[in-house]
N, C-alpha and C. Protein backbone atom coordinates (compact mmCIF):
# COMPACT_ATOMS: atom_id res chain seq x y z
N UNK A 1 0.86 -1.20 0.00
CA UNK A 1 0.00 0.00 0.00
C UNK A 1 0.88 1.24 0.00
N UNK A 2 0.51 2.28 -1.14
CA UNK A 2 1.39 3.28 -1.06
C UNK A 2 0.64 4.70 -0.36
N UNK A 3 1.22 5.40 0.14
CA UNK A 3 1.19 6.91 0.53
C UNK A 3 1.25 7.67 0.04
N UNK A 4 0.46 8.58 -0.14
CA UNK A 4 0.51 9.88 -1.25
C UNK A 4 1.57 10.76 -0.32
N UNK A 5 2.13 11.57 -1.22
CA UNK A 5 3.14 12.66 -0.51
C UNK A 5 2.34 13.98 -0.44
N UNK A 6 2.78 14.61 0.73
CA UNK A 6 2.29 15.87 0.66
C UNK A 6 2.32 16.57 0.00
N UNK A 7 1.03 17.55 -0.10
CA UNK A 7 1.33 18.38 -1.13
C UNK A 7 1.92 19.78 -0.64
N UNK A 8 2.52 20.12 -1.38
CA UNK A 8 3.92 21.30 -1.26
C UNK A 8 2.75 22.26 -0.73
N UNK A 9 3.20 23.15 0.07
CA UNK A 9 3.23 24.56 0.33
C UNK A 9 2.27 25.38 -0.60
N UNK A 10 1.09 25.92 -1.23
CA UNK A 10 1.17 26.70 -2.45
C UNK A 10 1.44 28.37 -1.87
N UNK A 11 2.06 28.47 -3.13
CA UNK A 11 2.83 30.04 -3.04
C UNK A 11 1.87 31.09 -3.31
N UNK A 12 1.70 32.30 -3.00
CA UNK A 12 0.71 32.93 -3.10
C UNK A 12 1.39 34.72 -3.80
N UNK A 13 0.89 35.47 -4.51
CA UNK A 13 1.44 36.93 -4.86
C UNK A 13 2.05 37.02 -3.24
N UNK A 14 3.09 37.67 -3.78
CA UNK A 14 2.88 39.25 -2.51
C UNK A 14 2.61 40.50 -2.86
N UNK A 15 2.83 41.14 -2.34
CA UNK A 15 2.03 42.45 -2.23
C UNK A 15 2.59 43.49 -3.69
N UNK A 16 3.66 43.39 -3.46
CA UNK A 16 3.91 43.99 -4.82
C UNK A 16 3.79 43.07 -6.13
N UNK A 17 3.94 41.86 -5.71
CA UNK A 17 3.24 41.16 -7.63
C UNK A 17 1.53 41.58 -7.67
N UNK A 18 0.88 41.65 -6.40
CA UNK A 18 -0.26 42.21 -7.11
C UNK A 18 -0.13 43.62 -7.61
N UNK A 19 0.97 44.24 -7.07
CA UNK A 19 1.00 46.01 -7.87
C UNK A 19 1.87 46.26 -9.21
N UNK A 20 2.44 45.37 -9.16
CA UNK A 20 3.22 44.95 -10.30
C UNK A 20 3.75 43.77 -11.02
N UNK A 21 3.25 43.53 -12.08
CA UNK A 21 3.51 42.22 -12.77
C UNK A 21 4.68 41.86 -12.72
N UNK A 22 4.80 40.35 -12.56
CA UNK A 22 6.52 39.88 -12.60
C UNK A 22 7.34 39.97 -13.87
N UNK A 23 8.15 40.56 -14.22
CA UNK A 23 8.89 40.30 -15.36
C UNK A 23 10.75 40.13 -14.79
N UNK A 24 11.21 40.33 -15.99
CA UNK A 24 12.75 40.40 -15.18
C UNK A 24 13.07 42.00 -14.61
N UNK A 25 12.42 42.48 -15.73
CA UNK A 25 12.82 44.24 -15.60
C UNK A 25 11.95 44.53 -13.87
N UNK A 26 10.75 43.95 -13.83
CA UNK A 26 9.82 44.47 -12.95
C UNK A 26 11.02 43.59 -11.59
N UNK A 27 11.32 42.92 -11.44
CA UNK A 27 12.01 42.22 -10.54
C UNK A 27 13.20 42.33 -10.24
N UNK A 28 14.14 42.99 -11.13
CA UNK A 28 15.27 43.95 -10.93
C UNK A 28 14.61 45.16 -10.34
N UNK A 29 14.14 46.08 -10.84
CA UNK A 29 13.75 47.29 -10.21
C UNK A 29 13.19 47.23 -8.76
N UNK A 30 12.23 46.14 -8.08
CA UNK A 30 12.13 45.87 -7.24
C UNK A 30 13.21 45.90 -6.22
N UNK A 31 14.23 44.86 -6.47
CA UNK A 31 15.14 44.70 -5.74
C UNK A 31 15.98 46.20 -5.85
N UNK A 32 16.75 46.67 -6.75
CA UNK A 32 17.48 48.16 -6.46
C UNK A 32 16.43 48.37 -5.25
N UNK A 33 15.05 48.79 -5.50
CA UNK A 33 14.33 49.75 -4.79
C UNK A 33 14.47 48.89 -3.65
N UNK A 34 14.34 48.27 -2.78
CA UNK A 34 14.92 47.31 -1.73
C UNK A 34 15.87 47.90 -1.30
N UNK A 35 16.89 47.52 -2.30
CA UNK A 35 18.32 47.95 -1.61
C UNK A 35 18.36 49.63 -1.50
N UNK A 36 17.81 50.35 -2.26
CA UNK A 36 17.65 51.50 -2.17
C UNK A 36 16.98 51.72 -0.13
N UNK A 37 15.65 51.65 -0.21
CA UNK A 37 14.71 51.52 1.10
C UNK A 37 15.71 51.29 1.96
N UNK A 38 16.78 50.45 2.39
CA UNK A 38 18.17 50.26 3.30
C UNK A 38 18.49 51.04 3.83
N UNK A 39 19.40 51.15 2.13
CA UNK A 39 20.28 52.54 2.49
C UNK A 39 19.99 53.51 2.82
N UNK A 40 18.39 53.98 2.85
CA UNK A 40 18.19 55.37 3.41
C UNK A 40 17.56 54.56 4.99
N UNK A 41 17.10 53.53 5.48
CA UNK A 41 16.92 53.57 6.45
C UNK A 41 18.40 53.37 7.19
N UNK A 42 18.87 53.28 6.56
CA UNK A 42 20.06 53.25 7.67
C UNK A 42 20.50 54.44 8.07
N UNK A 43 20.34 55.55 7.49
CA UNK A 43 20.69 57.29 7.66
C UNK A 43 19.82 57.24 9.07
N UNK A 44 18.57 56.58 9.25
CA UNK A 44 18.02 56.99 9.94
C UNK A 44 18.45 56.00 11.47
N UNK A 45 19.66 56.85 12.22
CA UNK A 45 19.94 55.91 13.09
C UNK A 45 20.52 56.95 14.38
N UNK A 46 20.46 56.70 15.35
CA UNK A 46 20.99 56.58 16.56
C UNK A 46 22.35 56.57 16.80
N UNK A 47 23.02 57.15 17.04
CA UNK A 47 24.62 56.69 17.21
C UNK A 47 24.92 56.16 18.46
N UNK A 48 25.19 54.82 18.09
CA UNK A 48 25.41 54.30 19.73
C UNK A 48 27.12 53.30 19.24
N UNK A 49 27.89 52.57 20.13
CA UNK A 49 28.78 52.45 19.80
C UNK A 49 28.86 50.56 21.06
N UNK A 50 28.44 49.55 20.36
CA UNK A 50 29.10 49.27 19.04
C UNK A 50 28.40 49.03 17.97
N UNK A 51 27.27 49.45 18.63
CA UNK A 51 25.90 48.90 17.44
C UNK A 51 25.33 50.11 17.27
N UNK A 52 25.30 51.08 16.42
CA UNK A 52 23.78 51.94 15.84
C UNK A 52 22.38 51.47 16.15
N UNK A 53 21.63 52.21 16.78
CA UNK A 53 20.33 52.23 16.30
C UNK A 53 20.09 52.84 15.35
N UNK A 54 19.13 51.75 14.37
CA UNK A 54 18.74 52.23 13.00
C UNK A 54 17.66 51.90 12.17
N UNK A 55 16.87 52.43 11.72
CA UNK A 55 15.49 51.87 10.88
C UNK A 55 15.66 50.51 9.78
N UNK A 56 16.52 49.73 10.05
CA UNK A 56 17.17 48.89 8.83
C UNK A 56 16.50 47.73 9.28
N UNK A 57 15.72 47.20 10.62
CA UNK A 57 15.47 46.03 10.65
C UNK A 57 14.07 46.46 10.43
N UNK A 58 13.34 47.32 10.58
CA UNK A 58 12.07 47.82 10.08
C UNK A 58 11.88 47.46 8.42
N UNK A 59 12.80 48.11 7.73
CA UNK A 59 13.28 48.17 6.26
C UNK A 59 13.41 46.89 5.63
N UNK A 60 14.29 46.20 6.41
CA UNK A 60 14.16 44.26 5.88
C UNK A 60 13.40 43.30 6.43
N UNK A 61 12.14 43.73 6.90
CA UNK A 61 10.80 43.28 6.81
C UNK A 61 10.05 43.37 6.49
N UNK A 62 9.58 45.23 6.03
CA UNK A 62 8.94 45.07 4.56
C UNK A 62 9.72 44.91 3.22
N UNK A 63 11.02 45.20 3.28
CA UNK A 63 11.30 44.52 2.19
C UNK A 63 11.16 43.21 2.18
N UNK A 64 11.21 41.90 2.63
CA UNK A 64 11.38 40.66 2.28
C UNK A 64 9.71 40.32 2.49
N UNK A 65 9.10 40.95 3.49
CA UNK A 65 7.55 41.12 3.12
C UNK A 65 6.54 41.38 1.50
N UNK A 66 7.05 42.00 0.93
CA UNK A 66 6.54 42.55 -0.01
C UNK A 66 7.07 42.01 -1.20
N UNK A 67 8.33 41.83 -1.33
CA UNK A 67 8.57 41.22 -2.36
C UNK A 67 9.26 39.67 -2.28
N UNK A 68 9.31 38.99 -1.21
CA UNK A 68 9.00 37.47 -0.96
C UNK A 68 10.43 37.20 -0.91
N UNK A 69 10.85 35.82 -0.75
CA UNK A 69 11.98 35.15 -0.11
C UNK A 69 13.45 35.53 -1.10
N UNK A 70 13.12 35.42 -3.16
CA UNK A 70 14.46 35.72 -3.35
C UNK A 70 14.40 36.54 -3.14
N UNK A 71 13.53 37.56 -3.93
CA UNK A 71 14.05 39.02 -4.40
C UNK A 71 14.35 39.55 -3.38
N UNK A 72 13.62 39.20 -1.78
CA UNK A 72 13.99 40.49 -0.14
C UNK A 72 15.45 39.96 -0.36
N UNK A 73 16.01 38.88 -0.86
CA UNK A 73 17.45 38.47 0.54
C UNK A 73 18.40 38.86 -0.85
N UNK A 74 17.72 38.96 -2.28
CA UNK A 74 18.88 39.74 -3.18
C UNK A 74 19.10 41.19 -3.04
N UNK A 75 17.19 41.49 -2.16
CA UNK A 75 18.04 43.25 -2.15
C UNK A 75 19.00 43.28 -0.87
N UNK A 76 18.86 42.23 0.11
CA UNK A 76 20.01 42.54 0.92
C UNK A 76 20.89 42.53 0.64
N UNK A 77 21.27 41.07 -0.37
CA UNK A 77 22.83 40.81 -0.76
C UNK A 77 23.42 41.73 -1.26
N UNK A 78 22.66 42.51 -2.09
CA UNK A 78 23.31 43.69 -3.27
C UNK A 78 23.79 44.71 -2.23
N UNK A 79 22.75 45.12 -1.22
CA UNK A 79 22.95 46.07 0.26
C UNK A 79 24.16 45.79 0.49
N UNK A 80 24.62 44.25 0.42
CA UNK A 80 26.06 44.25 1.31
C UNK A 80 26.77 44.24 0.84
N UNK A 81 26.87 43.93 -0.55
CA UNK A 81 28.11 44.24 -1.78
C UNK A 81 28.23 45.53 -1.86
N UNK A 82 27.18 46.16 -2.12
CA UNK A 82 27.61 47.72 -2.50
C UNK A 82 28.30 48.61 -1.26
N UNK A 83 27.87 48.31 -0.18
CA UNK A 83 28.52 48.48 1.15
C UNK A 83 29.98 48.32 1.31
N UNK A 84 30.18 47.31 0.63
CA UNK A 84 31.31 46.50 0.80
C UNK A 84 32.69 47.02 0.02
N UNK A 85 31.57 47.44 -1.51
CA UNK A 85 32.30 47.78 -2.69
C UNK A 85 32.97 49.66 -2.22
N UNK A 86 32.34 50.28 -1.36
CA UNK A 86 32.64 51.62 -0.83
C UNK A 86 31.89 52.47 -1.24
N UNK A 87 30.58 51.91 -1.33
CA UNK A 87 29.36 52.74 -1.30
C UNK A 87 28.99 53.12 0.21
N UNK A 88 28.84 54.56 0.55
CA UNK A 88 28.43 54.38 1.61
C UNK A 88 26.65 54.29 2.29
N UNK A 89 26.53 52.92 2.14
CA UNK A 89 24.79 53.16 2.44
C UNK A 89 25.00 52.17 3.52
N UNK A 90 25.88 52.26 4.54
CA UNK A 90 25.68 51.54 5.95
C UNK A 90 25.77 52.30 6.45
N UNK A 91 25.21 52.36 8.11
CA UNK A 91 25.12 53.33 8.78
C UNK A 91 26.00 54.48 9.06
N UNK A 92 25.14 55.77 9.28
CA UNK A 92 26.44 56.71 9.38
C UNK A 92 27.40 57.24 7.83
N UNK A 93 26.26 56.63 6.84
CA UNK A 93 27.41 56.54 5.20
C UNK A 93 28.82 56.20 5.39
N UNK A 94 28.49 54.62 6.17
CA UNK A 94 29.59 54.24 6.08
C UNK A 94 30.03 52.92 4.73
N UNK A 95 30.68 52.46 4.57
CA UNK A 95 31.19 51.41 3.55
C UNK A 95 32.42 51.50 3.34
N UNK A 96 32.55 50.38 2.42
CA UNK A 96 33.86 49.55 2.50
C UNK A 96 34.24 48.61 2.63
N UNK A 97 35.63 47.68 2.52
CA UNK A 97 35.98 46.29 2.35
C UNK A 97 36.50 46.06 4.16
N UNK A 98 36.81 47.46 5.01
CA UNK A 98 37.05 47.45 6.49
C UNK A 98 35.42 47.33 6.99
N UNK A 99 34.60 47.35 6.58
CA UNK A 99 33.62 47.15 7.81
C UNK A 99 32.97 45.85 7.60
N UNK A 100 34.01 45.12 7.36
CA UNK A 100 33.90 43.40 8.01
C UNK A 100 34.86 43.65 9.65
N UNK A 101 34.84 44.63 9.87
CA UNK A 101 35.66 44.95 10.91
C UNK A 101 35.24 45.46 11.98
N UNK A 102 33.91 45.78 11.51
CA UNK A 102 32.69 46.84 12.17
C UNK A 102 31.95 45.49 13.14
N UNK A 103 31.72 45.72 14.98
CA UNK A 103 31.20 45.08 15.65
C UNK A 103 29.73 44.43 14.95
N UNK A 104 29.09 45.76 14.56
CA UNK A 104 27.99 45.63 14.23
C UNK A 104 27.52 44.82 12.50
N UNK A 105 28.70 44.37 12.26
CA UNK A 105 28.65 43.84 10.89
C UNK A 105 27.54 42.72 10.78
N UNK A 106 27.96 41.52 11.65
CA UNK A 106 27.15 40.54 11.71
C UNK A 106 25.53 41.06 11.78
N UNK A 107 24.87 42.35 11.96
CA UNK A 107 23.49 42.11 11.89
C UNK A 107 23.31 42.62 10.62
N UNK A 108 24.18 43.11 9.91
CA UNK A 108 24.41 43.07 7.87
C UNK A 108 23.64 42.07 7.66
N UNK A 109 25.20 41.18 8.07
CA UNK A 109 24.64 39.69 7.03
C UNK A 109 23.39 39.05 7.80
N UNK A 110 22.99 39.15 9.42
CA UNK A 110 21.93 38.67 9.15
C UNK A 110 20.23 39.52 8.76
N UNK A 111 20.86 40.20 8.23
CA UNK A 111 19.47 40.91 7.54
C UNK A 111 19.00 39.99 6.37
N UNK A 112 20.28 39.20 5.59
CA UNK A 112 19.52 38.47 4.47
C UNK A 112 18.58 37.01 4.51
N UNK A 113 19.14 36.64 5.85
CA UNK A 113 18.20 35.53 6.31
C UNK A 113 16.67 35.78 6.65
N UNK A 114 16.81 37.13 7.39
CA UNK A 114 15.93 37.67 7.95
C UNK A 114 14.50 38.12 6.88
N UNK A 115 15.40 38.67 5.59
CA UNK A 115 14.46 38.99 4.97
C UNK A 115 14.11 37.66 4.06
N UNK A 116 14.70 36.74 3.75
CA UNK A 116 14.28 35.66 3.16
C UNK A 116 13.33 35.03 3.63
N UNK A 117 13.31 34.96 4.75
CA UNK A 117 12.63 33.99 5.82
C UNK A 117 11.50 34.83 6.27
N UNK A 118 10.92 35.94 6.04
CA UNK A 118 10.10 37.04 6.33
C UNK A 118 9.47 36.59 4.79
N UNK A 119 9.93 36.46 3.74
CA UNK A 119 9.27 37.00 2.48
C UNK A 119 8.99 35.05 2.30
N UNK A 120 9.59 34.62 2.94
CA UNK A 120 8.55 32.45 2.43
C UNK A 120 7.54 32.80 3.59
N UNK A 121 8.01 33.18 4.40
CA UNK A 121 6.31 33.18 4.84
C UNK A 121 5.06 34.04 4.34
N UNK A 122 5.73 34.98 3.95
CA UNK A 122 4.60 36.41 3.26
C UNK A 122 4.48 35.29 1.59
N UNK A 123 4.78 34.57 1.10
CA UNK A 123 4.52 33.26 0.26
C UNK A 123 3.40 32.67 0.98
N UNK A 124 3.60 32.64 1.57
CA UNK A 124 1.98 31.63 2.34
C UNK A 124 1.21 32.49 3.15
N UNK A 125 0.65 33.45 2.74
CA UNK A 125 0.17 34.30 2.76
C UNK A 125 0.19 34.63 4.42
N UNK A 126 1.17 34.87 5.09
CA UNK A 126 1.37 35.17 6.54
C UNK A 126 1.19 36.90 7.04
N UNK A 127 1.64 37.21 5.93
CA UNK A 127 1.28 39.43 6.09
C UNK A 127 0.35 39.22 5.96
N UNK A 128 -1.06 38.98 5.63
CA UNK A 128 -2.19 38.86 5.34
C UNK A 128 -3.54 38.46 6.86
N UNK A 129 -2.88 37.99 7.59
CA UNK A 129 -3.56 37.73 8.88
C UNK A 129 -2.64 38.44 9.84
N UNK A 130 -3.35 39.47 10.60
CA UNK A 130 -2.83 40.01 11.86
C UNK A 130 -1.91 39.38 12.67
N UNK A 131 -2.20 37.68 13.23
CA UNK A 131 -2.13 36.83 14.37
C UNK A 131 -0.53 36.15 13.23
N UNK A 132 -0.98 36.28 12.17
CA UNK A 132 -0.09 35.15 11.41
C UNK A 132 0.78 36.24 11.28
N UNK A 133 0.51 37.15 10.85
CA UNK A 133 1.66 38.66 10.47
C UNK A 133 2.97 38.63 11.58
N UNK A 134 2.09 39.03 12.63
CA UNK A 134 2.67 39.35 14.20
C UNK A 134 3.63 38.38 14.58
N UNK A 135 2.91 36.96 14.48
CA UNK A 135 4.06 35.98 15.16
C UNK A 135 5.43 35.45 13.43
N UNK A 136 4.72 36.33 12.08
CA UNK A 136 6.13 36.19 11.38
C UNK A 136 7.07 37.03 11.28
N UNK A 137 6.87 38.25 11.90
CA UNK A 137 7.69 39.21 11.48
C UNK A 137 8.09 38.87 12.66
N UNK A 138 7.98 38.69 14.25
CA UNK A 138 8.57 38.61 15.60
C UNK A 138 9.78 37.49 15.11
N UNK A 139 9.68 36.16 14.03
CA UNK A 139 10.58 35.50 13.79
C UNK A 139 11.27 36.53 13.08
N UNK A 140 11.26 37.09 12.28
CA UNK A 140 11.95 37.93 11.44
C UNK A 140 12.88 38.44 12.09
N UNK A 141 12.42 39.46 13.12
CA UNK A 141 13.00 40.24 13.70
C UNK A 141 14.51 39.50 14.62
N UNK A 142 14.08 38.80 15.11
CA UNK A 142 15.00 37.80 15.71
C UNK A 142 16.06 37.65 15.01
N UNK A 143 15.84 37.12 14.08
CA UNK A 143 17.07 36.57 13.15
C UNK A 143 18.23 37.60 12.93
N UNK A 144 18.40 38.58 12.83
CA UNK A 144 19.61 39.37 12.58
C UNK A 144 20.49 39.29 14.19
N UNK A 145 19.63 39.03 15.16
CA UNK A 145 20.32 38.86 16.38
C UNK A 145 21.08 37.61 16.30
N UNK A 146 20.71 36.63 15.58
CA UNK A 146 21.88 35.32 15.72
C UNK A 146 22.52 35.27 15.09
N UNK A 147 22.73 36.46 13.83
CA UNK A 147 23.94 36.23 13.46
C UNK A 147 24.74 37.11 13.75
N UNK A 148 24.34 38.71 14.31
CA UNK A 148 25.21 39.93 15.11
C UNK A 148 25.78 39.54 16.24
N UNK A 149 25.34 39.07 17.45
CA UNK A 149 25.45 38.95 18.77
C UNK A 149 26.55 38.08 18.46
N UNK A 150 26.82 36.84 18.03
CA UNK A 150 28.05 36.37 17.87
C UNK A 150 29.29 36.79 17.71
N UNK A 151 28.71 37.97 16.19
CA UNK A 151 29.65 38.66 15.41
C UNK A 151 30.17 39.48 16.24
N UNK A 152 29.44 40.34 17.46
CA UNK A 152 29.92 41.15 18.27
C UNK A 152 30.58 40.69 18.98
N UNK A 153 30.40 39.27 19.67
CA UNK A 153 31.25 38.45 20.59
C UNK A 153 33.06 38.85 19.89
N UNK A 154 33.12 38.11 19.06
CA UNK A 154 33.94 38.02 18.21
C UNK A 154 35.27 39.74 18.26
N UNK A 155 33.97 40.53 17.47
CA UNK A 155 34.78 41.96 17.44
C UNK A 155 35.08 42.49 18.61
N UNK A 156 33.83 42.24 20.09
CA UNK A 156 34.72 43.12 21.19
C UNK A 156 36.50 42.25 21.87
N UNK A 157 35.90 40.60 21.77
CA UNK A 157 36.91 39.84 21.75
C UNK A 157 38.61 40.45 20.81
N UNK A 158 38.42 40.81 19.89
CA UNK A 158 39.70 41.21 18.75
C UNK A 158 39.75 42.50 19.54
N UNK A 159 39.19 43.48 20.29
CA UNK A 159 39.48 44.39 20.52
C UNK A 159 39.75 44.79 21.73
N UNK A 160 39.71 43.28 22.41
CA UNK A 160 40.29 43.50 23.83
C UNK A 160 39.34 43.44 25.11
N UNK A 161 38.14 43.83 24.52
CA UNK A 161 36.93 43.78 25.41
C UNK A 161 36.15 43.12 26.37
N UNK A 162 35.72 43.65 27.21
CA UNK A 162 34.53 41.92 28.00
C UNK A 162 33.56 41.91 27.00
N UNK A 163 33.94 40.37 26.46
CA UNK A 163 33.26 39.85 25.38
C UNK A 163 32.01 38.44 26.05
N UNK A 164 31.87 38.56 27.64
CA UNK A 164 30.80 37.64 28.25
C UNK A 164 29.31 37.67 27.44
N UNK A 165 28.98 36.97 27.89
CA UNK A 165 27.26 36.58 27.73
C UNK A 165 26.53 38.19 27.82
N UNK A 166 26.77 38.60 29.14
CA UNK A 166 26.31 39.91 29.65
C UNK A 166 26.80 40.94 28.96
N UNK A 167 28.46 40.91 29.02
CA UNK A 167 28.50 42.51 28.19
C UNK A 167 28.31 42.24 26.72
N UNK A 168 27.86 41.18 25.75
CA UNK A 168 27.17 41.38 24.59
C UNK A 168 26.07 41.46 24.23
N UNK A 169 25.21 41.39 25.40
CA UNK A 169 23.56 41.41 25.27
C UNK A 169 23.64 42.81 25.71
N UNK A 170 24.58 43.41 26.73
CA UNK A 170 24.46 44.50 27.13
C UNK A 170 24.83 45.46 25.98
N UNK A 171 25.55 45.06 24.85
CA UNK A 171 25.78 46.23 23.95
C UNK A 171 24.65 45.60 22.65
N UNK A 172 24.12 44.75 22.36
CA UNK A 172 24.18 44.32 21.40
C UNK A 172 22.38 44.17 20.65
N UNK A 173 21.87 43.87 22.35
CA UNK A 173 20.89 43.37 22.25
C UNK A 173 19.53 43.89 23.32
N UNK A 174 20.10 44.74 24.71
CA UNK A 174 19.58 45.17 25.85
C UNK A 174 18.95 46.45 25.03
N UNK A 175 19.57 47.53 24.42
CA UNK A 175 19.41 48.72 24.25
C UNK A 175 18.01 48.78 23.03
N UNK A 176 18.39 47.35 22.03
CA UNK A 176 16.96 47.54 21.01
C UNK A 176 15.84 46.83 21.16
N UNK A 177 15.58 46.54 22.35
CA UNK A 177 14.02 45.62 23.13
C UNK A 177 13.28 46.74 22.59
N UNK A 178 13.09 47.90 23.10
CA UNK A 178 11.74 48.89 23.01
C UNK A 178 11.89 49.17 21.15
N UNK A 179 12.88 49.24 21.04
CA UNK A 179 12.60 49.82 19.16
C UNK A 179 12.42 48.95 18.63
N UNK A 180 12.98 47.38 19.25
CA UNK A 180 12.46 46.41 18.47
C UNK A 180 11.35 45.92 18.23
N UNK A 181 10.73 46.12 19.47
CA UNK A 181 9.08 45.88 19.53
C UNK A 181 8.31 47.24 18.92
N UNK A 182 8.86 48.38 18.91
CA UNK A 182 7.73 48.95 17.90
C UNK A 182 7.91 48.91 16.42
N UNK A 183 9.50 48.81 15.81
CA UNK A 183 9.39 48.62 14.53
C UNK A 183 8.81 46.58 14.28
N UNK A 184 8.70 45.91 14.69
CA UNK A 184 7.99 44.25 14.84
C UNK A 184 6.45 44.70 14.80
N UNK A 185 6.12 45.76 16.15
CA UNK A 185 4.57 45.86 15.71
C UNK A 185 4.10 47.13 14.75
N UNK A 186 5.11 47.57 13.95
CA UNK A 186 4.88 48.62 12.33
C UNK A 186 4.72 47.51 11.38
N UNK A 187 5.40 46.92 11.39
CA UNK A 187 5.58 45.81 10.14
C UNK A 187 3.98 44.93 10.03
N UNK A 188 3.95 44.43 11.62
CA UNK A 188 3.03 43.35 11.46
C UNK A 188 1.46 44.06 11.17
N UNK A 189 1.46 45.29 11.55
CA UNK A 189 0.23 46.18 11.34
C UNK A 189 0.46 46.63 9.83
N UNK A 190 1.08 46.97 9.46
CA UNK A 190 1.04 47.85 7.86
C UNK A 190 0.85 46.82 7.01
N UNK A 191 1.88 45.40 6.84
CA UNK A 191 1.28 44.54 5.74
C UNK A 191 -0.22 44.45 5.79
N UNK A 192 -0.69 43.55 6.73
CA UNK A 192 -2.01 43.25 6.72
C UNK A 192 -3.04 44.66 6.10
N UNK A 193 -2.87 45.50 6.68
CA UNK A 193 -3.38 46.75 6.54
C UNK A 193 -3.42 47.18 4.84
N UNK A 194 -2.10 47.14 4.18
CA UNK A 194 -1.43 47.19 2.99
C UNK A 194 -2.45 46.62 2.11
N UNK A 195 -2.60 45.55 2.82
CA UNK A 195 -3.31 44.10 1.44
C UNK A 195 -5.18 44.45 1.96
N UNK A 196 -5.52 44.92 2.82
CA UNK A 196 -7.01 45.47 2.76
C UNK A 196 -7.02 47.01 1.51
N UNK A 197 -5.93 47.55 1.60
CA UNK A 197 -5.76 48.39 0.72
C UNK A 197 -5.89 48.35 -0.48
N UNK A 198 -4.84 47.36 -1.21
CA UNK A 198 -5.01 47.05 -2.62
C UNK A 198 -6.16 46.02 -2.73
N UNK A 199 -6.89 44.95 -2.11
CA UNK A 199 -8.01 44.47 -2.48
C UNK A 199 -9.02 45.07 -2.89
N UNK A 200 -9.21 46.68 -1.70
CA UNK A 200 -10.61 47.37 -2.01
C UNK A 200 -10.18 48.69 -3.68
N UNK A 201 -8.63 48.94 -3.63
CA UNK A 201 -8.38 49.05 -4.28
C UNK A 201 -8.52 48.29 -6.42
N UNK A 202 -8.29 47.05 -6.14
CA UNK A 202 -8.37 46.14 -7.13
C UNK A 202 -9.86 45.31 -7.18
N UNK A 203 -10.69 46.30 -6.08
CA UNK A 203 -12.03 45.03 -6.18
C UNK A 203 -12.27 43.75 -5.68
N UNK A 204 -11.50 43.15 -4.72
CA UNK A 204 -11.02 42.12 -4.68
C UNK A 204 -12.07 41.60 -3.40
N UNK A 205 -11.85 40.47 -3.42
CA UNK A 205 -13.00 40.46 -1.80
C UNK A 205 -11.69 39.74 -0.76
């Protein structure tokens, strides 16, 4: 006796394939505009030392929200090349091939998980329910912390620092509880909100 296999996942628009048709051109431009949305949220930051506060984890949740698992984590990747390349669209207009050197590097790279993993669930239509929104973007949000907090371990470590449990939550992770929870509950309110928009917009029920 055989077993049928499950059936896959089905994938659903996101928010911008219903505002804009997929093509290659429409899906390049997307992503720039992604990586664009970054770089200016990152202007918008806090100077704190070793980590910035900055609008960038707000930014790679509707980006990977809206335009779904590749295209959010290519506009990151491109974010971190061009960063890399000595563009300055990291915080502070900073960039360069030295800020793999930067404490705060590791929550770079994990912005692209973050937004990948934000935009497969906005695939199964998760921005779309309040309850489902809320508890995907709270994963979202998370994710740039497991791959920074390490990274910071690491950089205060090279620099001589108390690199404990405590003094890296204390620089790393203590200071963005309150901004984290209001840019987590912007995100999880505006998609849902977003997609009542373009339905009554498009007719849609």
């Amino acid at each position: 006796m055989s077993s049928a296999a499950p059936a896959p996942a089905r994938l659903v628009p996101t928010i911008a394939d219903r505002i804009v048709p997929r093509s290659v051109l429409s899906n390049t431009a997307l992503i720039v505009a992604g990586t664009a949305l970054m770089a200016v949220s990152a202007q918008i930051s806090v100077p704190l030392w070793p980590v910035p506060v900055t609008g960038q984890t707000l930014a790679v949740m509707l980006v990977g929200a809206s335009l779904g698992a590749w295209r959010g984590a290519a506009s990151l990747v491109l974010y971190l090349a061009l960063g890399l390349a000595g563009a300055p669209v990291f915080a502070e207009f900073s960039g360069g091939p030295a800020s793999v050197l930067s404490p705060s590097f590791g929550f770079v790279i994990g912005f692209i998980p973050a937004a990948a993993l934000i935009g497969w669930l906005s695939e199964r239509a998760w921005d779309r329910r309040p309850l489902l929104a809320t508890a995907g973007f709270f994963l979202a949000s998370v994710v740039p912390f497991l791959f920074g907090l390490p990274y910071l371990a690491l950089a205060l470590a090279r620099l001589g620092l108390p690199h404990d449990l405590g003094a890296v939550m204390a620089a790393g992770f203590t200071p963005f509880i309150l901004g984290g929870v209001i840019k987590w509950a912007i995100a999880a309110a505006l998609l849902p909100l977003s997609w009542m928009l373009v339905r009554r917009t498009r007719g849609d029920r």
